[in-house]
N, C-alpha and C. Protein backbone atom coordinates (compact mmCIF):
# COMPACT_ATOMS: atom_id res chain seq x y z
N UNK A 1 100.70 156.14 49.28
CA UNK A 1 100.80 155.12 50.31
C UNK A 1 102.15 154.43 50.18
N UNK A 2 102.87 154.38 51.18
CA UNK A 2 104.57 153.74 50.75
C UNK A 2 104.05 152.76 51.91
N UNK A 3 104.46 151.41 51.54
CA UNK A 3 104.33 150.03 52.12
C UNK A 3 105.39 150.07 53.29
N UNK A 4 105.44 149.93 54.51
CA UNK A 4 106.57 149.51 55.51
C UNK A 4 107.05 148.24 55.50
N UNK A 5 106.36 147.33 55.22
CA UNK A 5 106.54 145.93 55.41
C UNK A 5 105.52 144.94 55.05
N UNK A 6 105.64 144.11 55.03
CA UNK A 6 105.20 143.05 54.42
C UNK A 6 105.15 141.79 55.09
N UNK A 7 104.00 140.90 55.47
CA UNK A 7 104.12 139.44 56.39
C UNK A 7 103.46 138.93 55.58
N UNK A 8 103.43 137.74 55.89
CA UNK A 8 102.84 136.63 55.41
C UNK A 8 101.99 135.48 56.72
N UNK A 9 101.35 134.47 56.48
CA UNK A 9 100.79 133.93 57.55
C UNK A 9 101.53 132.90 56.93
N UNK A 10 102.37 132.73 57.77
CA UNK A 10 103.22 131.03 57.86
C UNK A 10 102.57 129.89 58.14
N UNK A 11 101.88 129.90 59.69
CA UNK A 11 101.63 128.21 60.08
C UNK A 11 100.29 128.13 59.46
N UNK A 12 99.95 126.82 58.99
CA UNK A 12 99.18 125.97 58.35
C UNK A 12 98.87 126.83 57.08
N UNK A 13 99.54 127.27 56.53
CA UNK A 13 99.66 127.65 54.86
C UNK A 13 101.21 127.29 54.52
N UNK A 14 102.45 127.92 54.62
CA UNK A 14 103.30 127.25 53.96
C UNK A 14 104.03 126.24 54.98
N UNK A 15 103.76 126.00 56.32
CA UNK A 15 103.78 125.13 57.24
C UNK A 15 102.90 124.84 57.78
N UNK A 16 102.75 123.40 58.32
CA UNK A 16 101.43 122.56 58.61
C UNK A 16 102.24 121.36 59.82
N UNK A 17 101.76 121.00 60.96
CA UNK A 17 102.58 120.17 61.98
C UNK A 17 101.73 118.75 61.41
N UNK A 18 102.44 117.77 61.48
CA UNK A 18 102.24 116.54 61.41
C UNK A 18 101.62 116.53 62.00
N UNK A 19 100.59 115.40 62.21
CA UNK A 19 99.66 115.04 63.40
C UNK A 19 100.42 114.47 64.64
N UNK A 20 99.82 114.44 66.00
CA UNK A 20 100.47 114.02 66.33
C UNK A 20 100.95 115.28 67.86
N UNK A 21 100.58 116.57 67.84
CA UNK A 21 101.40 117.14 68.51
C UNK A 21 100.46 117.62 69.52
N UNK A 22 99.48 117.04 69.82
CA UNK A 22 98.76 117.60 71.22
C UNK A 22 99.06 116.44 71.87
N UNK A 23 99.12 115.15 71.35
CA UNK A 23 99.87 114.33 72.06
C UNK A 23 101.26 114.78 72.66
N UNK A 24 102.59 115.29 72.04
CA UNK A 24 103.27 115.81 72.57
C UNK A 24 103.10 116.21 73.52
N UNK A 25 102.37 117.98 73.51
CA UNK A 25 102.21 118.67 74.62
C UNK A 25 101.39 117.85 75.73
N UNK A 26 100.53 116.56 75.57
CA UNK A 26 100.22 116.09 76.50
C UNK A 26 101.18 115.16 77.45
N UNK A 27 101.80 114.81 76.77
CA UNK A 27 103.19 114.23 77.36
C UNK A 27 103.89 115.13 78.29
N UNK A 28 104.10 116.47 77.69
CA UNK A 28 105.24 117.05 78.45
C UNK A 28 104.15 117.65 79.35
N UNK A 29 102.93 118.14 79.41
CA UNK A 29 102.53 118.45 80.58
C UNK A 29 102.29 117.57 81.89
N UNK A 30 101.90 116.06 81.57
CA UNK A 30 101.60 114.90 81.66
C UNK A 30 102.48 114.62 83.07
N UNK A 31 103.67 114.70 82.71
CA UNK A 31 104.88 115.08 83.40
C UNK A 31 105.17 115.81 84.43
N UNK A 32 104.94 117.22 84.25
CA UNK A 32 104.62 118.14 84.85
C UNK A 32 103.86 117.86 86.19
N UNK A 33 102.35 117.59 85.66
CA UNK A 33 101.01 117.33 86.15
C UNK A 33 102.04 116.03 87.34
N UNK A 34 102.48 114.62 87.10
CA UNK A 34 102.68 113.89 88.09
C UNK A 34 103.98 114.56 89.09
N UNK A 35 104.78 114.83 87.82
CA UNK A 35 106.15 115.36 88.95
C UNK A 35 105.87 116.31 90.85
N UNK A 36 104.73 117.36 90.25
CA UNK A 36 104.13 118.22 90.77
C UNK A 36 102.64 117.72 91.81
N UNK A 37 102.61 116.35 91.95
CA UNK A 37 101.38 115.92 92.36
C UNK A 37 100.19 116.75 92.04
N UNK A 38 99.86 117.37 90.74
CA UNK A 38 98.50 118.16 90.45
C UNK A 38 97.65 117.39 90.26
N UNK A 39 96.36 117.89 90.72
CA UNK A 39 94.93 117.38 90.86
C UNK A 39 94.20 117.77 89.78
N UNK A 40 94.93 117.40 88.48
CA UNK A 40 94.64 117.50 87.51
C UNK A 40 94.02 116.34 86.50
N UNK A 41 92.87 116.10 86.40
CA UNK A 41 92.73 114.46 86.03
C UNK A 41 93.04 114.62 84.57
N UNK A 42 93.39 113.20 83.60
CA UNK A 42 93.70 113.13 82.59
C UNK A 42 92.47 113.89 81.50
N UNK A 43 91.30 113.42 81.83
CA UNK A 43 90.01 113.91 80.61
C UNK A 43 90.28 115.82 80.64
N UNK A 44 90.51 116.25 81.72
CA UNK A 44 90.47 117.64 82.09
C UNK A 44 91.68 117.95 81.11
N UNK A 45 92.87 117.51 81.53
CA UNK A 45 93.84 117.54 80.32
C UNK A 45 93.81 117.46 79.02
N UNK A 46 93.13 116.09 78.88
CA UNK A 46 93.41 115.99 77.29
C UNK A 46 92.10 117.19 76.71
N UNK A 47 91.05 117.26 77.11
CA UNK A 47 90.12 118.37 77.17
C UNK A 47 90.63 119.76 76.71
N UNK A 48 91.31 120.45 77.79
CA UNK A 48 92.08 121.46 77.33
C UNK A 48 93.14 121.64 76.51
N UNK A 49 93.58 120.63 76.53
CA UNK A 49 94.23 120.44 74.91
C UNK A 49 94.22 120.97 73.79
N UNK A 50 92.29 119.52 73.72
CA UNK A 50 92.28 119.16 72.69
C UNK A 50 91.25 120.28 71.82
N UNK A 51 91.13 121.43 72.43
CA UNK A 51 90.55 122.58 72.02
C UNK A 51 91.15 123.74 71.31
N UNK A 52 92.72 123.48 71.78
CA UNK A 52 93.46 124.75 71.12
C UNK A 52 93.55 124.78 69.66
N UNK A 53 93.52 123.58 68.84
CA UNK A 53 93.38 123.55 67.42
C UNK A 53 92.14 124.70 67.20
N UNK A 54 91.38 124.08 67.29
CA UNK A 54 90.03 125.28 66.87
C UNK A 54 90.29 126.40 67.93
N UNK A 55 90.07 126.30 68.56
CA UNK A 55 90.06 127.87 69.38
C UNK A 55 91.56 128.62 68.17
N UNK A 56 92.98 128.33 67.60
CA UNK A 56 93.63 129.01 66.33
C UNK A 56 92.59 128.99 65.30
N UNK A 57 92.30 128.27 64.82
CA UNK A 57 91.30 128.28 63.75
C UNK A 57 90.09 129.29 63.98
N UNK A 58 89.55 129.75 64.93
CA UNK A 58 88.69 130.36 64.99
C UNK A 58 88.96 131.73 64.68
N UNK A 59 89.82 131.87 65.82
CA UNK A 59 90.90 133.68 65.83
C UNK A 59 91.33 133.49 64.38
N UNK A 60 92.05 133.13 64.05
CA UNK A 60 93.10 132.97 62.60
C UNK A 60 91.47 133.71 61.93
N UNK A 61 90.54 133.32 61.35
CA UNK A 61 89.31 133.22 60.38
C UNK A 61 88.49 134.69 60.94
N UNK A 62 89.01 134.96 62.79
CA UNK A 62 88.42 136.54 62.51
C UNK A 62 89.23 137.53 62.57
N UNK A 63 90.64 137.13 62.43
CA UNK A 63 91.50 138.12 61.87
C UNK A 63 92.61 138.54 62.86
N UNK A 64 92.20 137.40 64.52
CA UNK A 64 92.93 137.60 65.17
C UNK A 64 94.08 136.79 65.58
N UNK A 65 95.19 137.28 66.45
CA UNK A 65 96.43 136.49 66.76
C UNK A 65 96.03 135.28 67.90
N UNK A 66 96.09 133.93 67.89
CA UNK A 66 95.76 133.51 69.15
C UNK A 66 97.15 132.57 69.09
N UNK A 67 97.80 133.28 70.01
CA UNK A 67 99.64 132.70 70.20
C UNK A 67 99.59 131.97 71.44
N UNK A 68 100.79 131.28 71.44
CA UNK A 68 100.82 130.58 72.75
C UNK A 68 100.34 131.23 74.16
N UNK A 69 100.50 132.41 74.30
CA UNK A 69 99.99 133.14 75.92
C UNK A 69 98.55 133.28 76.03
N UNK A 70 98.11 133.34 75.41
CA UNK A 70 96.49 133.17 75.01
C UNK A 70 95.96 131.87 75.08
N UNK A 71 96.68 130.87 74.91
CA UNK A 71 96.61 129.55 74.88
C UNK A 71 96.42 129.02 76.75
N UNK A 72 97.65 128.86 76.65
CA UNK A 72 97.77 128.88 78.38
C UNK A 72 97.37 129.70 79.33
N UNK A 73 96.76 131.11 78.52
CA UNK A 73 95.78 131.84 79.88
C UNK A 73 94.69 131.37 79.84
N UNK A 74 94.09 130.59 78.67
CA UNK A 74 92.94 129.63 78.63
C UNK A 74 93.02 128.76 79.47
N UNK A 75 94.06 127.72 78.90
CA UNK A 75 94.16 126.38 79.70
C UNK A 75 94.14 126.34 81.12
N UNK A 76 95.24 128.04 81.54
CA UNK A 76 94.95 127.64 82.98
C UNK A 76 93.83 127.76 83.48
N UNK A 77 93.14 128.74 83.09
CA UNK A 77 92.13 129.27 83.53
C UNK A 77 90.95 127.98 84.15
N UNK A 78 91.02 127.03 82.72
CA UNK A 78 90.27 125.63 82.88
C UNK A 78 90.71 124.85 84.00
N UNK A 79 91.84 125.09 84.20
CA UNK A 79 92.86 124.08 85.48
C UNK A 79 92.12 124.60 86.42
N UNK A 80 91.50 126.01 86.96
CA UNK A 80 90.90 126.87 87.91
C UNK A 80 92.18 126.49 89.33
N UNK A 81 91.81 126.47 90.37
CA UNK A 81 92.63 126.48 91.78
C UNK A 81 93.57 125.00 91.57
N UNK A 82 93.31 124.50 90.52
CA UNK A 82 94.20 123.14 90.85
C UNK A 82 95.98 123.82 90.59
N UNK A 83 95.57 124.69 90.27
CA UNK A 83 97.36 125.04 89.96
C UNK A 83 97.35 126.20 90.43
N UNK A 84 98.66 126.41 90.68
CA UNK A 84 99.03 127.84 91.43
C UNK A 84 100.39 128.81 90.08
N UNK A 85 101.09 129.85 90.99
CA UNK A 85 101.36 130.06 90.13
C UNK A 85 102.96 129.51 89.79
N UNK A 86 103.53 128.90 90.26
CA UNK A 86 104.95 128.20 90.54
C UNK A 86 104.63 126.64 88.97
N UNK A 87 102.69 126.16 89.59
CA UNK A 87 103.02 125.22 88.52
C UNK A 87 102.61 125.98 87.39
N UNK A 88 102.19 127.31 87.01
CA UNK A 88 101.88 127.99 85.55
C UNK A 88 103.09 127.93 85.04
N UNK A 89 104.15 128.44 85.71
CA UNK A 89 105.66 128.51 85.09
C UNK A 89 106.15 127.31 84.78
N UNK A 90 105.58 126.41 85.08
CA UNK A 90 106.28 124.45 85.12
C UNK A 90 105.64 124.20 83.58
N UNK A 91 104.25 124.22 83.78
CA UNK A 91 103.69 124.43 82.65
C UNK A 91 103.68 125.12 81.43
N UNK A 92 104.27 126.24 81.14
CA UNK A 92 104.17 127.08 80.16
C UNK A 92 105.93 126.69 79.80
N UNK A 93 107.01 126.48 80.65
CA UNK A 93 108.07 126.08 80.26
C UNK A 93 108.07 124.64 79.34
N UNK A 94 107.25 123.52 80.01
CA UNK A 94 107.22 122.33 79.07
C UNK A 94 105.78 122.09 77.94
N UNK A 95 105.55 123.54 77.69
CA UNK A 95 104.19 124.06 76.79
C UNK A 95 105.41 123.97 75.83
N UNK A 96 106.11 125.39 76.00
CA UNK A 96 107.55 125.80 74.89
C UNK A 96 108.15 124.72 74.88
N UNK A 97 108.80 123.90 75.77
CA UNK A 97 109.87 122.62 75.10
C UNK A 97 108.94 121.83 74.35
N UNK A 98 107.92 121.74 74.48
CA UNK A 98 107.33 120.80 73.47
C UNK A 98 107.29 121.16 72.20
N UNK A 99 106.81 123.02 72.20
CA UNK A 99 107.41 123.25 70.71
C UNK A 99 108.25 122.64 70.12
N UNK A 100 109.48 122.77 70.37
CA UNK A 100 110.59 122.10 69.70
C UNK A 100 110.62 120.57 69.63
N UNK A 101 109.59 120.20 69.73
CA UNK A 101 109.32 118.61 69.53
C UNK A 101 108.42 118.61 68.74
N UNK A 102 108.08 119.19 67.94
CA UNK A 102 106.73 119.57 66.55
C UNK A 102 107.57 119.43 65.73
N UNK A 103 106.87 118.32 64.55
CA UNK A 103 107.57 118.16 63.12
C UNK A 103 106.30 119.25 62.21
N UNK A 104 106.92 119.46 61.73
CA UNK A 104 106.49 120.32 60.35
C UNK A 104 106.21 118.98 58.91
N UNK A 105 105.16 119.21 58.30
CA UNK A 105 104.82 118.53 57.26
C UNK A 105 106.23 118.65 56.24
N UNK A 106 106.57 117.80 55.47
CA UNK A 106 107.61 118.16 54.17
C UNK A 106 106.68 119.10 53.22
């Protein structure tokens, strides 16, 4: 057996996000949601959110990948007809900029 490669599972083993970051992404969708007049009420939001922690935790524990596109084919899915597909792209763009607004634990 000759090994090809080798990974490791990075987030929440040798990186972990501060608390704090579904607030983020609720912000930057938040945004989105008024800029765009969506008929999106806040509970529905913070709702779909506030599920993606466990919904990783779940996949991660049966062995599967649950990455951001999996994420937002959820979320929209929950949005149902309130969004089209002009605001999926509004959305999934300030999904990713919010990444880069995630602190990492020291």
């Amino acid at each position: 057996v000759s090994i090809r490669a080798v990974t490791f599972d990075l987030w929440n083993t040798l990186l972990t996000s501060v608390p704090g970051g579904l607030e983020i992404r609720r912000r930057f969708w938040q945004e989105v949601i008024e800029a765009r007049n969506l008929a999106v009420p806040e509970d529905l939001l913070w709702g779909v959110l506030s599920v993606l922690p466990d919904r990783f935790e779940t996949e991660w524990r049966a062995g599967r990948h649950y990455g951001p596109d999996r994420a937002l084919e959820e979320c929209f899915a929950a949005f149902g007809n309130r969004i089209d597909g002009g605001d999926r792209e509004a959305l999934a763009d300030a999904f990713d900029r919010a990444s880069y607004c995630l602190e990492v634990m020291p």
